[in-house]
C-alpha atoms as a PDB file:
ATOM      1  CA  UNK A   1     -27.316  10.994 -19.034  1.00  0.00           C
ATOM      2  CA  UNK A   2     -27.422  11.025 -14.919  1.00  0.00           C
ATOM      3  CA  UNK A   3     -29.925  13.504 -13.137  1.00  0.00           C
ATOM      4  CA  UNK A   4     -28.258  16.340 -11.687  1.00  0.00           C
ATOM      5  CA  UNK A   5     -29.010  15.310  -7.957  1.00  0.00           C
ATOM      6  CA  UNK A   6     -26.918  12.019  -8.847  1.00  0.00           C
ATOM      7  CA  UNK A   7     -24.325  13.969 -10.210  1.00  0.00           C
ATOM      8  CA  UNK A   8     -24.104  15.989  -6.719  1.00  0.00           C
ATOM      9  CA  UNK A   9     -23.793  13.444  -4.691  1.00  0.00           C
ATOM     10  CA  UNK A  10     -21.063  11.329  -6.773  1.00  0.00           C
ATOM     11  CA  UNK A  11     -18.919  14.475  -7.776  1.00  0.00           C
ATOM     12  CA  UNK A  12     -18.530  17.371 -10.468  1.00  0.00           C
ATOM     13  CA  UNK A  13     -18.880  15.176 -13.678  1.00  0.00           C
ATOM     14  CA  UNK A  14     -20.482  16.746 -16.879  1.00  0.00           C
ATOM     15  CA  UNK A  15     -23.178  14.449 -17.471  1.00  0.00           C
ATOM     16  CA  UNK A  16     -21.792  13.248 -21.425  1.00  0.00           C
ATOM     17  CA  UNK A  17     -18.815  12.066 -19.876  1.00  0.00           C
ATOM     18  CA  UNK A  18     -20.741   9.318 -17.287  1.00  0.00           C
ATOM     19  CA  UNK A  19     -22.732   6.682 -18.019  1.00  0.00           C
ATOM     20  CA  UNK A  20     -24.292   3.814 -15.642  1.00  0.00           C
ATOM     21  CA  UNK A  21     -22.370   0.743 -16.534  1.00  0.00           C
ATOM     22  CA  UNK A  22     -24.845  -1.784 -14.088  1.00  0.00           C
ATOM     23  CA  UNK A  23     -26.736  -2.702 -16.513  1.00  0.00           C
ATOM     24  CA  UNK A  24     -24.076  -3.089 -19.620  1.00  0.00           C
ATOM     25  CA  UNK A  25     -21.871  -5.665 -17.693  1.00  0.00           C
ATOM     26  CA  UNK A  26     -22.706  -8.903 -19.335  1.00  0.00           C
ATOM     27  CA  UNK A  27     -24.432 -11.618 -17.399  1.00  0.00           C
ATOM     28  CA  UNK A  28     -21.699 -13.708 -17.928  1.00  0.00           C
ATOM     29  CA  UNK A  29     -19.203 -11.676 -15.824  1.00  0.00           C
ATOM     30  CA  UNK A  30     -21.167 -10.997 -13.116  1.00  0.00           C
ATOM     31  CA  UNK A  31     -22.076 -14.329 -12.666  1.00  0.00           C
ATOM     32  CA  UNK A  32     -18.270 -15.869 -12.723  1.00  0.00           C
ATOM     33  CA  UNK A  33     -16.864 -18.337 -10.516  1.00  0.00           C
ATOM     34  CA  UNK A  34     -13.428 -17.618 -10.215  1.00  0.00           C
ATOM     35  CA  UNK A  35     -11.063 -20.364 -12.255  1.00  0.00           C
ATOM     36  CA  UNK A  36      -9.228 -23.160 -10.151  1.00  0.00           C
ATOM     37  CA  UNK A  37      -5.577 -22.531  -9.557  1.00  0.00           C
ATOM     38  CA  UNK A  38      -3.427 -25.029 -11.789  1.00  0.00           C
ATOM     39  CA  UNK A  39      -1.465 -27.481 -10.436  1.00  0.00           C
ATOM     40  CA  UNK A  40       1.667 -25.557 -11.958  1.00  0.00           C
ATOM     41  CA  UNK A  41       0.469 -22.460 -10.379  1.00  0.00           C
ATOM     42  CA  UNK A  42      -0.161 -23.969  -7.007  1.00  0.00           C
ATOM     43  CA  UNK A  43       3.322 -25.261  -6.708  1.00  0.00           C
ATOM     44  CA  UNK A  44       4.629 -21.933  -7.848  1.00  0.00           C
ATOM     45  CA  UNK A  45       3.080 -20.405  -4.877  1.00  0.00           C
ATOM     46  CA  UNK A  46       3.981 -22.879  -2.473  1.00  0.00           C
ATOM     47  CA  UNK A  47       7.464 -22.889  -3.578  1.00  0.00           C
ATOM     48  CA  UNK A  48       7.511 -18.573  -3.356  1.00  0.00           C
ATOM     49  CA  UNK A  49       5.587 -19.813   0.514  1.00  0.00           C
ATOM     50  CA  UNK A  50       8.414 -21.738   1.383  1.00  0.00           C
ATOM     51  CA  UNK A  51      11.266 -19.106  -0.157  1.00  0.00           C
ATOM     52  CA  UNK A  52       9.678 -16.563   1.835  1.00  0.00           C
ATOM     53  CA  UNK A  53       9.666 -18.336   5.085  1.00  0.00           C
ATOM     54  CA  UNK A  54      13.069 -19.652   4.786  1.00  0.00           C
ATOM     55  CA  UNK A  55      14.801 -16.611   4.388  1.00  0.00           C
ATOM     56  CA  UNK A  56      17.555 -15.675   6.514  1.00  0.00           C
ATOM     57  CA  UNK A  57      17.544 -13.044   9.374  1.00  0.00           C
ATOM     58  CA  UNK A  58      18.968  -9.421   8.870  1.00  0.00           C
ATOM     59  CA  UNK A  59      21.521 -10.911  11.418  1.00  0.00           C
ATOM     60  CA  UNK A  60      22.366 -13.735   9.906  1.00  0.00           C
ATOM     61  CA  UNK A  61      23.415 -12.046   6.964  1.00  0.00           C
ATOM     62  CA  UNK A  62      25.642  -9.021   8.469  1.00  0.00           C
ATOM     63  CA  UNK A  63      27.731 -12.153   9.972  1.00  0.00           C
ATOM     64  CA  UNK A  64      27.824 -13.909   6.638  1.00  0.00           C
ATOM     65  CA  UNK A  65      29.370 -10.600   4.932  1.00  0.00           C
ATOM     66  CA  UNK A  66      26.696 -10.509   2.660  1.00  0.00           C
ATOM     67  CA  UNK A  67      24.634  -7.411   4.274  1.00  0.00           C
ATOM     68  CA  UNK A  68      26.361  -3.910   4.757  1.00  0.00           C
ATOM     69  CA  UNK A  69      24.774  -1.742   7.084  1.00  0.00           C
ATOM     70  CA  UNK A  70      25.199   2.190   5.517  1.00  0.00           C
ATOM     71  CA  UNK A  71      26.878   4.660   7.643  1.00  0.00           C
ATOM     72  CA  UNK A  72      26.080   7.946   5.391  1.00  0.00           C
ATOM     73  CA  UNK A  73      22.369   8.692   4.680  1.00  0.00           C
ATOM     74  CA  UNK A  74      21.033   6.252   7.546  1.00  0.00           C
ATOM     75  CA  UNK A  75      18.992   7.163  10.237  1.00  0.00           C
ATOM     76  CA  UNK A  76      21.618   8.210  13.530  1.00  0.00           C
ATOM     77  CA  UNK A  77      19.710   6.260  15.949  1.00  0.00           C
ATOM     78  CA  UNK A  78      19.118   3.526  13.260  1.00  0.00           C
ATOM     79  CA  UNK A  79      22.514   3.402  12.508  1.00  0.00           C
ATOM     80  CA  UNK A  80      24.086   3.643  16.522  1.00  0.00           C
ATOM     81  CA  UNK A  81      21.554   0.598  17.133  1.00  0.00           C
ATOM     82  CA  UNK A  82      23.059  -2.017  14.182  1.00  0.00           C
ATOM     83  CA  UNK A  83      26.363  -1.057  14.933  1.00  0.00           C
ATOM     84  CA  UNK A  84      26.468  -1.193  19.081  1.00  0.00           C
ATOM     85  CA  UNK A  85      28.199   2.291  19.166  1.00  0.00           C
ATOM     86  CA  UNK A  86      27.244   5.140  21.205  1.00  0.00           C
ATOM     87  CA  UNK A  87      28.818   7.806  18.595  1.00  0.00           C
ATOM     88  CA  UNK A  88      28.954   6.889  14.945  1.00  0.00           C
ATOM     89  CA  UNK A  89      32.488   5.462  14.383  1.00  0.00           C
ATOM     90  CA  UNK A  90      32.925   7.462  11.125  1.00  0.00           C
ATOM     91  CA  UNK A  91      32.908  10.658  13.723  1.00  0.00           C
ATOM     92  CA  UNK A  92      34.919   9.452  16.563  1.00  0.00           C
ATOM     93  CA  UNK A  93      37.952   8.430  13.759  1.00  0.00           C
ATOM     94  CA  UNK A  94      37.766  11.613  12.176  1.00  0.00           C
ATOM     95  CA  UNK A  95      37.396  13.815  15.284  1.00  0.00           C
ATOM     96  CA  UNK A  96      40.296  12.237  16.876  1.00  0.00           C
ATOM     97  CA  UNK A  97      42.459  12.505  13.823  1.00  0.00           C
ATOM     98  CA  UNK A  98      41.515  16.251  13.352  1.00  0.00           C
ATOM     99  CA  UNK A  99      42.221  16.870  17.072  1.00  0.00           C
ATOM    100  CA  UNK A 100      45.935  14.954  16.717  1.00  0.00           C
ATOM    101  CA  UNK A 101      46.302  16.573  12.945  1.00  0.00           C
ATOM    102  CA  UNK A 102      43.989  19.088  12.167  1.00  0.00           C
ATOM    103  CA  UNK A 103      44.559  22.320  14.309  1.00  0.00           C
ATOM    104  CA  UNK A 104      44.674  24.642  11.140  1.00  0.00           C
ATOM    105  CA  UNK A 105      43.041  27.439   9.578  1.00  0.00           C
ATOM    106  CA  UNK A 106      39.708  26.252   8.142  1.00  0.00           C
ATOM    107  CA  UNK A 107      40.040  22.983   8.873  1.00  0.00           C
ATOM    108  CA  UNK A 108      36.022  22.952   8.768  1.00  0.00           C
ATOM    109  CA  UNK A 109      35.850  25.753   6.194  1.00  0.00           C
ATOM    110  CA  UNK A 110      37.921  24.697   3.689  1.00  0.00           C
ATOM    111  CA  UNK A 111      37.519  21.321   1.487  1.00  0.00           C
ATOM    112  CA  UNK A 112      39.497  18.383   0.464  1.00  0.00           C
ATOM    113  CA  UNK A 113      39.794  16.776  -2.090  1.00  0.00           C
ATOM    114  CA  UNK A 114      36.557  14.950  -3.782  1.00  0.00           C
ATOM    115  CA  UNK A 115      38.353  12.112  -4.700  1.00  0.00           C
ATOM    116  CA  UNK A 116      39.866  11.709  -1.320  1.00  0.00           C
ATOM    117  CA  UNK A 117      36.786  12.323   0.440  1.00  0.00           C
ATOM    118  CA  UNK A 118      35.030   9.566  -1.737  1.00  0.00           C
ATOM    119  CA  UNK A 119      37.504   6.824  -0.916  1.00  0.00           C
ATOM    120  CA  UNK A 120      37.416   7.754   3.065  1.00  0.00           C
ATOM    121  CA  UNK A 121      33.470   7.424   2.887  1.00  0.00           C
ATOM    122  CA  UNK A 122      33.336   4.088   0.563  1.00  0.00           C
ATOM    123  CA  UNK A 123      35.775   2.474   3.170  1.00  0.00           C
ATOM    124  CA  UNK A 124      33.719   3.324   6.139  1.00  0.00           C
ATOM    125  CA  UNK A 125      30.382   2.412   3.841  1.00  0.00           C
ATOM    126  CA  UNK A 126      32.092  -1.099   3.889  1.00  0.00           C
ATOM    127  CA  UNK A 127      32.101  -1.421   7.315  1.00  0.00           C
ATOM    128  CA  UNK A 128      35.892  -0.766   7.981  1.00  0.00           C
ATOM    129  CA  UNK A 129      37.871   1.842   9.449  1.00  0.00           C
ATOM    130  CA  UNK A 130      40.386   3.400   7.355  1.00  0.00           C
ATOM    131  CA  UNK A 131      43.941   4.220   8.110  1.00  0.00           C
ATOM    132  CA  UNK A 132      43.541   8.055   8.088  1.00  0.00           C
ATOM    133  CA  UNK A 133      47.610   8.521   9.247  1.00  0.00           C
ATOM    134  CA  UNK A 134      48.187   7.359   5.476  1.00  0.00           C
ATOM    135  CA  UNK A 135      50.178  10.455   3.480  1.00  0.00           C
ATOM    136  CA  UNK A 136      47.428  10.681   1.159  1.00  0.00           C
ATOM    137  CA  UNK A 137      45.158  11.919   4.188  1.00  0.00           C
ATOM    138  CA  UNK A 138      47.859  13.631   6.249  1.00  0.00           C
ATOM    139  CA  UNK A 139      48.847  15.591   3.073  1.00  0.00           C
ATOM    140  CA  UNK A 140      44.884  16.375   2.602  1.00  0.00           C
ATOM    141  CA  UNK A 141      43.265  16.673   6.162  1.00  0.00           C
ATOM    142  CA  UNK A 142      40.523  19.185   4.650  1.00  0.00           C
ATOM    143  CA  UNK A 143      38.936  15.671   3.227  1.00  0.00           C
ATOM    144  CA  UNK A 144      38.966  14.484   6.944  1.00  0.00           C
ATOM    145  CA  UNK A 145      36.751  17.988   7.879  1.00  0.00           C
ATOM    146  CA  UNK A 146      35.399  17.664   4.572  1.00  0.00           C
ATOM    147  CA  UNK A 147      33.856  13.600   5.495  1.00  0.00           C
ATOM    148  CA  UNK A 148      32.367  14.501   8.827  1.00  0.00           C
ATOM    149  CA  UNK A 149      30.475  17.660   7.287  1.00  0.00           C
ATOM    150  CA  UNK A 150      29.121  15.204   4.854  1.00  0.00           C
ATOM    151  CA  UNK A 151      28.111  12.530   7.202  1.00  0.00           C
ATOM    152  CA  UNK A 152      25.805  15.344   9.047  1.00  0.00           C
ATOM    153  CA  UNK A 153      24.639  16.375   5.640  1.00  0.00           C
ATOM    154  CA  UNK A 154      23.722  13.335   4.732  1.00  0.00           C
ATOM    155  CA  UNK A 155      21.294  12.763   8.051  1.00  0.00           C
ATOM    156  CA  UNK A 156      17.821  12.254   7.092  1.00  0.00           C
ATOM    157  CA  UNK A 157      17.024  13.534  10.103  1.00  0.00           C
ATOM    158  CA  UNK A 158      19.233  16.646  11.288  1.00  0.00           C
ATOM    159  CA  UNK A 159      21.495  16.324  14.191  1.00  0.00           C
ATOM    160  CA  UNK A 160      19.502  18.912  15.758  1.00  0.00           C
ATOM    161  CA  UNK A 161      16.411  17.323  14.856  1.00  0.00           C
ATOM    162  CA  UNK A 162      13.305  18.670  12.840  1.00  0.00           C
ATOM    163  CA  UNK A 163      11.273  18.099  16.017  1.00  0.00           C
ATOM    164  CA  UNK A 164      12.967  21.087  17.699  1.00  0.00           C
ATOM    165  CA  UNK A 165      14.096  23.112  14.472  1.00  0.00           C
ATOM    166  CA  UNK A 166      12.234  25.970  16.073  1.00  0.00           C
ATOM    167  CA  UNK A 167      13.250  25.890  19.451  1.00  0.00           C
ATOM    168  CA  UNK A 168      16.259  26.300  18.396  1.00  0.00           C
ATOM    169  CA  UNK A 169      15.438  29.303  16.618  1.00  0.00           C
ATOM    170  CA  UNK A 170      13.802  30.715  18.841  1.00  0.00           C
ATOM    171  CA  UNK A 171      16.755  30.210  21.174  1.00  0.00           C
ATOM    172  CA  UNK A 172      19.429  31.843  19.070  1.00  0.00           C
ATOM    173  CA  UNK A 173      17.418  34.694  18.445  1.00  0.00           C
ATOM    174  CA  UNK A 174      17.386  35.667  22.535  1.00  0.00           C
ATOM    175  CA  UNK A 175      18.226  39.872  23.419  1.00  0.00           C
ATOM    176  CA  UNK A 176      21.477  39.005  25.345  1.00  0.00           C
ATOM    177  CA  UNK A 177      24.366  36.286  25.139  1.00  0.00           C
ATOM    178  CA  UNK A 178      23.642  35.047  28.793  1.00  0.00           C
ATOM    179  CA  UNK A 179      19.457  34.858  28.167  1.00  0.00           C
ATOM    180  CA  UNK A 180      20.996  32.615  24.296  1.00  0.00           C
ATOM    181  CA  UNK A 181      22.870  30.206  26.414  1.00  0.00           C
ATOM    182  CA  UNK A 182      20.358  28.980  28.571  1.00  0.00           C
ATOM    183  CA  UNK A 183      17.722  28.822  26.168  1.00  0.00           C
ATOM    184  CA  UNK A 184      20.474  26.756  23.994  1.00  0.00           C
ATOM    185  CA  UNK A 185      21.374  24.352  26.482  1.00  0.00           C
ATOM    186  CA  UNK A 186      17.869  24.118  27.408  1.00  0.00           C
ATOM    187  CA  UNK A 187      17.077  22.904  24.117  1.00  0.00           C
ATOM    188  CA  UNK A 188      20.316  20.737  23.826  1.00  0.00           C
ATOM    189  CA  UNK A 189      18.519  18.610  26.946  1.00  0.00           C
ATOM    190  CA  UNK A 190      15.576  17.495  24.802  1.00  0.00           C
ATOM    191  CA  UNK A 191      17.344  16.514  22.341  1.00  0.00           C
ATOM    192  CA  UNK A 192      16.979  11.943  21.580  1.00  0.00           C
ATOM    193  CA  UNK A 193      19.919  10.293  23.661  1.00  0.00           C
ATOM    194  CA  UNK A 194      21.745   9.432  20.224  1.00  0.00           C
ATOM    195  CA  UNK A 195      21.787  13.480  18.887  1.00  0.00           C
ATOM    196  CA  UNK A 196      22.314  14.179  22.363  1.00  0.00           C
ATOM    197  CA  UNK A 197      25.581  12.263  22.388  1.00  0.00           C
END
């Protein structure tokens, strides 16, 4: 067993449950050279060397097709940075459709349907831009609401930001409408350039 001052200064072990192992490791171990690398295993790591090194940029592969950026679930500055847009392009096709379409009751409030709103958000996943002016959407422009409600769900990091969560609190919970606003579009100016816009 260890002497209780030991004990103290390692931790809160009861004393039948440690042991000193220094001088039960065999000689042999602590003694050991560690064992050439085989020829086999030397090319192995040359060849995983050389893999590494060779592959291709992040670049190289959007313009083979082969990497997708993600538009849902992706950072909004991340995402505004790979694709050279000031406003996500999922937004600006849905906005203007809902401003040319959508001027009904609820058109924020009420859903679509899941299906619909599934399809709309694969196609812009892959990097395209669907035809919203199809029937299938005009007949269902909820799921055009319903896509854009989901894409600011899906931020990690709110539109409004977690930095200023409370600010923003703060500055909805002011005495009198005209005290709110300020203290709202006060906060609005310090929000990152890509919330911002």
């Amino acid at each position: 067993s260890i002497p209780a001052s030991v004990l103290l200064q390692v931790g809160f072990f009861p004393s039948e449950c440690v042991e000193l192992i220094n001088d039960k490791v065999p000689q042999s171990v602590t003694n050991s050279v560690p064992k050439p690398v085989s020829k086999k295993h030397g090319k192995l790591i040359t060849f995983l060397r050389t893999f590494m090194k060779s592959r291709p940029t992040k670049q190289k592969l959007k313009q083979r097709g082969i990497l997708k950026e993600r538009v849902f679930g992706c950072d909004l500055g991340e995402h505004l940075l790979n694709s050279g847009h000031d406003v996500p392009q999922v937004l600006k096709s849905c906005t203007e459709f809902i401003e040319k379409h959508g001027i009904v009751d609820g058109i924020y409030r009420l859903s679509g349907i899941a299906s619909n709103i599934q399809k709309l958000r694969h196609e812009f996943d892959s990097e395209q831009i669907p035809d919203l002016t199809k029937d299938i959407y005009i007949q269902d422009i909820h799921c055009v609401g319903s896509l854009c409600k989901l894409y600011f769900r899906e931020l990690p990091n709110p539109l409004l930001t977690y930095q200023l969560y409370e600010k923003f609190s703060d500055a909805v919970s002011a005495a009198t409408d005209e005290e709110r606003l300020v203290k709202i579009h006060d906060v609005i100016q310090q929000l990152p350039p890509p919330h911002y816009r």
